[in-house]
C-alpha atoms as a PDB file:
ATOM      1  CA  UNK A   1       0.000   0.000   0.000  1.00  0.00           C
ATOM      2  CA  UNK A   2       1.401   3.722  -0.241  1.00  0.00           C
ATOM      3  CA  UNK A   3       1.449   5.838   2.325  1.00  0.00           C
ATOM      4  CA  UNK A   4       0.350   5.023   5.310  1.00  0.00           C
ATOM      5  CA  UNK A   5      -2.285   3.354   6.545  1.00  0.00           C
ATOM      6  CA  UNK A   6      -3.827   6.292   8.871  1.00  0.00           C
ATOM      7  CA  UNK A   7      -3.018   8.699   5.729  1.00  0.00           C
ATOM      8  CA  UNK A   8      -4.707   6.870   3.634  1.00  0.00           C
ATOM      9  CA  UNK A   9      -7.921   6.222   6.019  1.00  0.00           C
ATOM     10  CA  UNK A  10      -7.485  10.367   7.015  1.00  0.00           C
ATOM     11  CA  UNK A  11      -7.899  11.041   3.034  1.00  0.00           C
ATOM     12  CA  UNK A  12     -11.447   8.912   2.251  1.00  0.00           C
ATOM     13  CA  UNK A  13     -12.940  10.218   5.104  1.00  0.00           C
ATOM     14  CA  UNK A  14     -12.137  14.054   4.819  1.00  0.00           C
ATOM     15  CA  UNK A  15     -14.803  14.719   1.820  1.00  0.00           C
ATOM     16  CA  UNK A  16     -17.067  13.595   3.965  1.00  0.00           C
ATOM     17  CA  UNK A  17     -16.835  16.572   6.686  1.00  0.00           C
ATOM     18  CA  UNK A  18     -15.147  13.795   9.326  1.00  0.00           C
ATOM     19  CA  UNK A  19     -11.469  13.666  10.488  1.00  0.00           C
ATOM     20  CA  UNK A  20      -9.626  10.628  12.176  1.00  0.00           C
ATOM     21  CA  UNK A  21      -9.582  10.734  16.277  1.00  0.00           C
ATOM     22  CA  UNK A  22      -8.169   7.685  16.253  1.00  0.00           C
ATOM     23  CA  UNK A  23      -6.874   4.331  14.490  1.00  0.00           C
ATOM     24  CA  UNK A  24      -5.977   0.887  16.225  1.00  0.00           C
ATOM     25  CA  UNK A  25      -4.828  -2.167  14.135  1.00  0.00           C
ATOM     26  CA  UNK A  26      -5.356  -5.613  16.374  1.00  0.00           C
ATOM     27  CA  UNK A  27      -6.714  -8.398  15.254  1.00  0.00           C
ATOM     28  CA  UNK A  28      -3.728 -11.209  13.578  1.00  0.00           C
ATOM     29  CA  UNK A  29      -1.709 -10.855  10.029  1.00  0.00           C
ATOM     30  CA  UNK A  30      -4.667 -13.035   8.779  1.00  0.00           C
ATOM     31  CA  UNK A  31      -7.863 -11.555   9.465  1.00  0.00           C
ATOM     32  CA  UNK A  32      -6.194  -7.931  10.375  1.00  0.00           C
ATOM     33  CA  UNK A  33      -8.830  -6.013  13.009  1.00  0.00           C
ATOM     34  CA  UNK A  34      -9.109  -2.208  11.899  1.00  0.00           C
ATOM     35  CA  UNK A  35     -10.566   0.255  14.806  1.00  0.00           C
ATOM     36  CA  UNK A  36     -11.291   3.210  13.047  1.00  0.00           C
ATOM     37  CA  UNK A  37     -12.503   6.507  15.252  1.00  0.00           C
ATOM     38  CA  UNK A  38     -13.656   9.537  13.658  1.00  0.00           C
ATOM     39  CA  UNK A  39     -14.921  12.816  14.361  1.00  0.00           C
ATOM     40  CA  UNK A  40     -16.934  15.465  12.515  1.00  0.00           C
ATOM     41  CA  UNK A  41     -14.874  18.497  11.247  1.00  0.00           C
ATOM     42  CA  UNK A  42     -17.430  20.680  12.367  1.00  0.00           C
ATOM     43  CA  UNK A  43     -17.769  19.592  15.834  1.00  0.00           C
ATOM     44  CA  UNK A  44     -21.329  18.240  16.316  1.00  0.00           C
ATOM     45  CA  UNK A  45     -22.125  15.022  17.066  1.00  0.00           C
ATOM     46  CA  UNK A  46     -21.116  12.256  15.045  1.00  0.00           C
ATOM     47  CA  UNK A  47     -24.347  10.646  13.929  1.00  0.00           C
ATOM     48  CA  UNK A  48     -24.229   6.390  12.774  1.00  0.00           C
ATOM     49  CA  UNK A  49     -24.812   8.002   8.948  1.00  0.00           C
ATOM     50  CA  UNK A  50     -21.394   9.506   9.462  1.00  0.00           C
ATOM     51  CA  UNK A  51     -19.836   6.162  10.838  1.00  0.00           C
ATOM     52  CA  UNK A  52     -21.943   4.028   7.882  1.00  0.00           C
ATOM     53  CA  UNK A  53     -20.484   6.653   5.019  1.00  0.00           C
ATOM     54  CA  UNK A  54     -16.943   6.332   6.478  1.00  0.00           C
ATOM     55  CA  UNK A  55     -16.923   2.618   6.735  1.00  0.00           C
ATOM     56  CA  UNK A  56     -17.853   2.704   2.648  1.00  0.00           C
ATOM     57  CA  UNK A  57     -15.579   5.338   1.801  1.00  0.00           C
ATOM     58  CA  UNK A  58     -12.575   3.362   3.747  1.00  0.00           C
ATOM     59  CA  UNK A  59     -13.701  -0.357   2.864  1.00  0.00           C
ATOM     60  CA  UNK A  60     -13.831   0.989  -0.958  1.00  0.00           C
ATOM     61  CA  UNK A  61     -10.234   1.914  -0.310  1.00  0.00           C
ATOM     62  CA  UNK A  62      -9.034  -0.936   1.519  1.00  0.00           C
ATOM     63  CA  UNK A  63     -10.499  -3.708  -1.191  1.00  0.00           C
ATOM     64  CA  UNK A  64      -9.151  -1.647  -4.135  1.00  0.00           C
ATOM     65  CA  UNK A  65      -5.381  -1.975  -1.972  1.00  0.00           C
ATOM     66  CA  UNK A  66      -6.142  -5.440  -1.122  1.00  0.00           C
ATOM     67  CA  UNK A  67      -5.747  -4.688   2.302  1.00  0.00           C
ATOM     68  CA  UNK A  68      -5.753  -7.817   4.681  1.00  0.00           C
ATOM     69  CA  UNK A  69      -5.947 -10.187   1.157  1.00  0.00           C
ATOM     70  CA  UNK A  70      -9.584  -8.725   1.490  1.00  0.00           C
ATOM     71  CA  UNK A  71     -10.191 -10.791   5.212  1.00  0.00           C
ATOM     72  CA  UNK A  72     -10.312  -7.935   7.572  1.00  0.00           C
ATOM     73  CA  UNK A  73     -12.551  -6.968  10.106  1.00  0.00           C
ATOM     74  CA  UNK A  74     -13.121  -2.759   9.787  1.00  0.00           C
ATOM     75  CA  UNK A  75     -15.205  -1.021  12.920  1.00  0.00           C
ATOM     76  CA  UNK A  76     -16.056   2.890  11.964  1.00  0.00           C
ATOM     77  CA  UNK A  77     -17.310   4.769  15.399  1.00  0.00           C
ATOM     78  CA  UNK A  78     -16.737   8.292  17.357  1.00  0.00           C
ATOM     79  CA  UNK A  79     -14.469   8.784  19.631  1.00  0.00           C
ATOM     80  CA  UNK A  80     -17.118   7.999  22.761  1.00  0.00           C
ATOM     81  CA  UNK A  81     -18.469  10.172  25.295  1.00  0.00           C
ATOM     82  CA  UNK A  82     -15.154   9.715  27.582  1.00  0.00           C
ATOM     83  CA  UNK A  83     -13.198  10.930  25.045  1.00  0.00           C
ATOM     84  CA  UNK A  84      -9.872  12.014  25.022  1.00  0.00           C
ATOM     85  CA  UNK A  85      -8.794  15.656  25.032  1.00  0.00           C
ATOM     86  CA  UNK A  86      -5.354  15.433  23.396  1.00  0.00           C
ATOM     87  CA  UNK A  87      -4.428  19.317  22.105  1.00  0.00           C
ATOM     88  CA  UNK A  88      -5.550  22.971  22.487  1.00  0.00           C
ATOM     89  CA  UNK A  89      -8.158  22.445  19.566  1.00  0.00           C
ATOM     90  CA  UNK A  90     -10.029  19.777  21.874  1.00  0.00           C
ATOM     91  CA  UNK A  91      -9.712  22.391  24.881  1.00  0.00           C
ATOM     92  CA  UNK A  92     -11.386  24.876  22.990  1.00  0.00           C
ATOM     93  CA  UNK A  93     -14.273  22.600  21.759  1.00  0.00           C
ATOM     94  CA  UNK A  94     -15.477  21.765  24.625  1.00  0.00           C
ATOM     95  CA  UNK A  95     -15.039  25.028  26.909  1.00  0.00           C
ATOM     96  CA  UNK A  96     -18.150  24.501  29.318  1.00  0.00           C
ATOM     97  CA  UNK A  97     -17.966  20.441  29.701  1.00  0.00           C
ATOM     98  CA  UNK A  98     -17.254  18.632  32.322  1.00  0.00           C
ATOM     99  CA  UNK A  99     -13.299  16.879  32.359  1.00  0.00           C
ATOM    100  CA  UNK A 100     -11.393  14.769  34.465  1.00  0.00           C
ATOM    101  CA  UNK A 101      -8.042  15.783  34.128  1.00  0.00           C
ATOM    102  CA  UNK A 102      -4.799  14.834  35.877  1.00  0.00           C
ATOM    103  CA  UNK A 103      -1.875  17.543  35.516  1.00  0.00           C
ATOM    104  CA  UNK A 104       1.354  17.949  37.114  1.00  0.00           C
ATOM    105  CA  UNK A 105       2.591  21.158  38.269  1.00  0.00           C
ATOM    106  CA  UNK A 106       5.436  21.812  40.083  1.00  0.00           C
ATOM    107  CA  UNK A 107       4.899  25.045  41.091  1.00  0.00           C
ATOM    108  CA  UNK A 108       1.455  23.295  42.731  1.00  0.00           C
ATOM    109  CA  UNK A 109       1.716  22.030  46.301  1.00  0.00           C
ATOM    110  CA  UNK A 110      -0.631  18.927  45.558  1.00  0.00           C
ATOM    111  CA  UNK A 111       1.768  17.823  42.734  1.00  0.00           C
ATOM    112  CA  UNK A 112       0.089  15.675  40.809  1.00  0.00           C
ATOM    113  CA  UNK A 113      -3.390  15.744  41.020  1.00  0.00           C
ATOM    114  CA  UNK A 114      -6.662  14.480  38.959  1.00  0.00           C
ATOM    115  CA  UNK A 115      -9.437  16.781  39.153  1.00  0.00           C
ATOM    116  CA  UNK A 116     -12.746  16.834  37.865  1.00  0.00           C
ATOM    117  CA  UNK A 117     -13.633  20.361  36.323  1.00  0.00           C
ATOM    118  CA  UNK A 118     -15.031  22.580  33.825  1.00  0.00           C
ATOM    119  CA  UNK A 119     -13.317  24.109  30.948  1.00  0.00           C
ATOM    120  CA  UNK A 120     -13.564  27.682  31.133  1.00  0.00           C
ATOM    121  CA  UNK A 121     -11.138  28.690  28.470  1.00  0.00           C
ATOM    122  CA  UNK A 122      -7.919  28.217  27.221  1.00  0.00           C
ATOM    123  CA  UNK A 123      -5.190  31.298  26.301  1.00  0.00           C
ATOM    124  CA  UNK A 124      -2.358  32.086  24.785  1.00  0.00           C
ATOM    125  CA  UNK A 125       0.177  31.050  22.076  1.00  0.00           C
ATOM    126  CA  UNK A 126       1.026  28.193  20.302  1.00  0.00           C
ATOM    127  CA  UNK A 127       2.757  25.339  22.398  1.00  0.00           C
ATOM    128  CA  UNK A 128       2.241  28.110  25.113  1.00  0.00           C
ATOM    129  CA  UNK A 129      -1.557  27.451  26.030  1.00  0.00           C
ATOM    130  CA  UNK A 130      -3.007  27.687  29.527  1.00  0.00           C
ATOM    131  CA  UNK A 131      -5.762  25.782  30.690  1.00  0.00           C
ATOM    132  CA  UNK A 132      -8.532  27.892  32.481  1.00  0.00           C
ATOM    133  CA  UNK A 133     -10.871  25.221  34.521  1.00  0.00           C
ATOM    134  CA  UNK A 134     -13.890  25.870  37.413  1.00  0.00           C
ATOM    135  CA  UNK A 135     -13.689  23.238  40.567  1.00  0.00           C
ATOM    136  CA  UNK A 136     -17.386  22.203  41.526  1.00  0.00           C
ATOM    137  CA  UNK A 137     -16.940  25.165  44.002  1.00  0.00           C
ATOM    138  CA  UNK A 138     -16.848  27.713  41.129  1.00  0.00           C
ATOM    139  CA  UNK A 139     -12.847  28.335  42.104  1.00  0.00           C
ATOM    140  CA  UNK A 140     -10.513  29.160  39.268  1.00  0.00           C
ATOM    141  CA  UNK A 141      -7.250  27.545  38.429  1.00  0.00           C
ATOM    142  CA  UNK A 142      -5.257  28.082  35.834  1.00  0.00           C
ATOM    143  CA  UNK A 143      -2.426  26.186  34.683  1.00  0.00           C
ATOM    144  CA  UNK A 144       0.106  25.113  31.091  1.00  0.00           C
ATOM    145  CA  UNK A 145      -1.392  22.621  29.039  1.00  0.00           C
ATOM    146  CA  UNK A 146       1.603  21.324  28.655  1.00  0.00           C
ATOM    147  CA  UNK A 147       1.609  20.335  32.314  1.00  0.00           C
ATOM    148  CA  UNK A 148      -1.771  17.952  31.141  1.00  0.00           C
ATOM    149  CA  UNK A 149      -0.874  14.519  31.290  1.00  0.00           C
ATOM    150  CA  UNK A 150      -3.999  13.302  30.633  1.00  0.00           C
ATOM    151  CA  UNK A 151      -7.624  14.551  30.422  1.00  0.00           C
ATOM    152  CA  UNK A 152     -11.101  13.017  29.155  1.00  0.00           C
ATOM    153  CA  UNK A 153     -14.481  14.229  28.965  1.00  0.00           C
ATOM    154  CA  UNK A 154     -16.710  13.432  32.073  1.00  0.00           C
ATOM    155  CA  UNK A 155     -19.848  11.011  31.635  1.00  0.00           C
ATOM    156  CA  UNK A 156     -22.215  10.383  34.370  1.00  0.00           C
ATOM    157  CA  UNK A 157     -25.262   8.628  34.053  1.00  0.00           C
ATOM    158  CA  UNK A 158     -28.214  10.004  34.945  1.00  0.00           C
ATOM    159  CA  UNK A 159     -30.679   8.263  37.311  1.00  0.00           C
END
């Protein structure tokens, strides 16, 4: 195949509005597994039309590269509602949502800490973003992405 397998996924899907969150091969070399996670480009939800119309799009692909000697397994779905924040474009996105989020900051006497918050906002620069979050008392903080080491979207189910 040419290129790569996550270019070549990226490039089916991106006339259809959608952009890849995330791929994961698994499976074995002869019935290869292909976990394919996508998101919309313009930020709503992603809808099982979206996942249906990607999973053509990349299949199409795949068979016309004889990918897996055409015995492969492909699964097309969003990224979940725990999903991963990973960069300053996810921050922004979802300013208002609930996060769990554990940071390290040295300048911070807990440390290392996991918190569950709300986005308020994210500023500055380039590779020089802070993170501006709300505890459930309302309390600002205020610290470097960078210092994020990881962070997800909050879920709770409602009773």
């Amino acid at each position: 195949m040419n290129g790569t397998l996550e270019d070549l996924v990226a490039s089916e899907i991106k006339p259809l509005g959608l952009e890849l969150f995330e791929l994961k091969l698994g499976g074995s070399k002869g019935r290869p597994v292909l976990d394919v996670r996508v998101d919309r480009e313009d930020g709503e939800k992603v809808t099982v039309d979206d996942c249906a119309a990607a999973s053509r799009a990349i299949e199409i692909k795949l068979d016309a590269e004889d990918f897996g000697g055409r015995r492969y397994v492909l699964e097309v779905a969003s990224p979940r509602r725990e999903r991963p924040l990973r960069n300053a474009k996810d921050w922004r996105r979802f300013v208002g949502s609930t996060v769990v989020v554990t940071s390290y900051v040295p300048s911070d006497p807990a440390g290392r800490r996991t918190d569950e918050v709300e986005i308020a906002g994210v500023e500055g620069d380039a590779g020089q973003e802070v993170v501006i979050v709300h505890d459930e008392r309302g309390d600002e903080r205020r610290f470097p992405l960078a210092a994020v080491e990881k962070a997800r979207l909050a879920f709770h189910w409602k009773r």
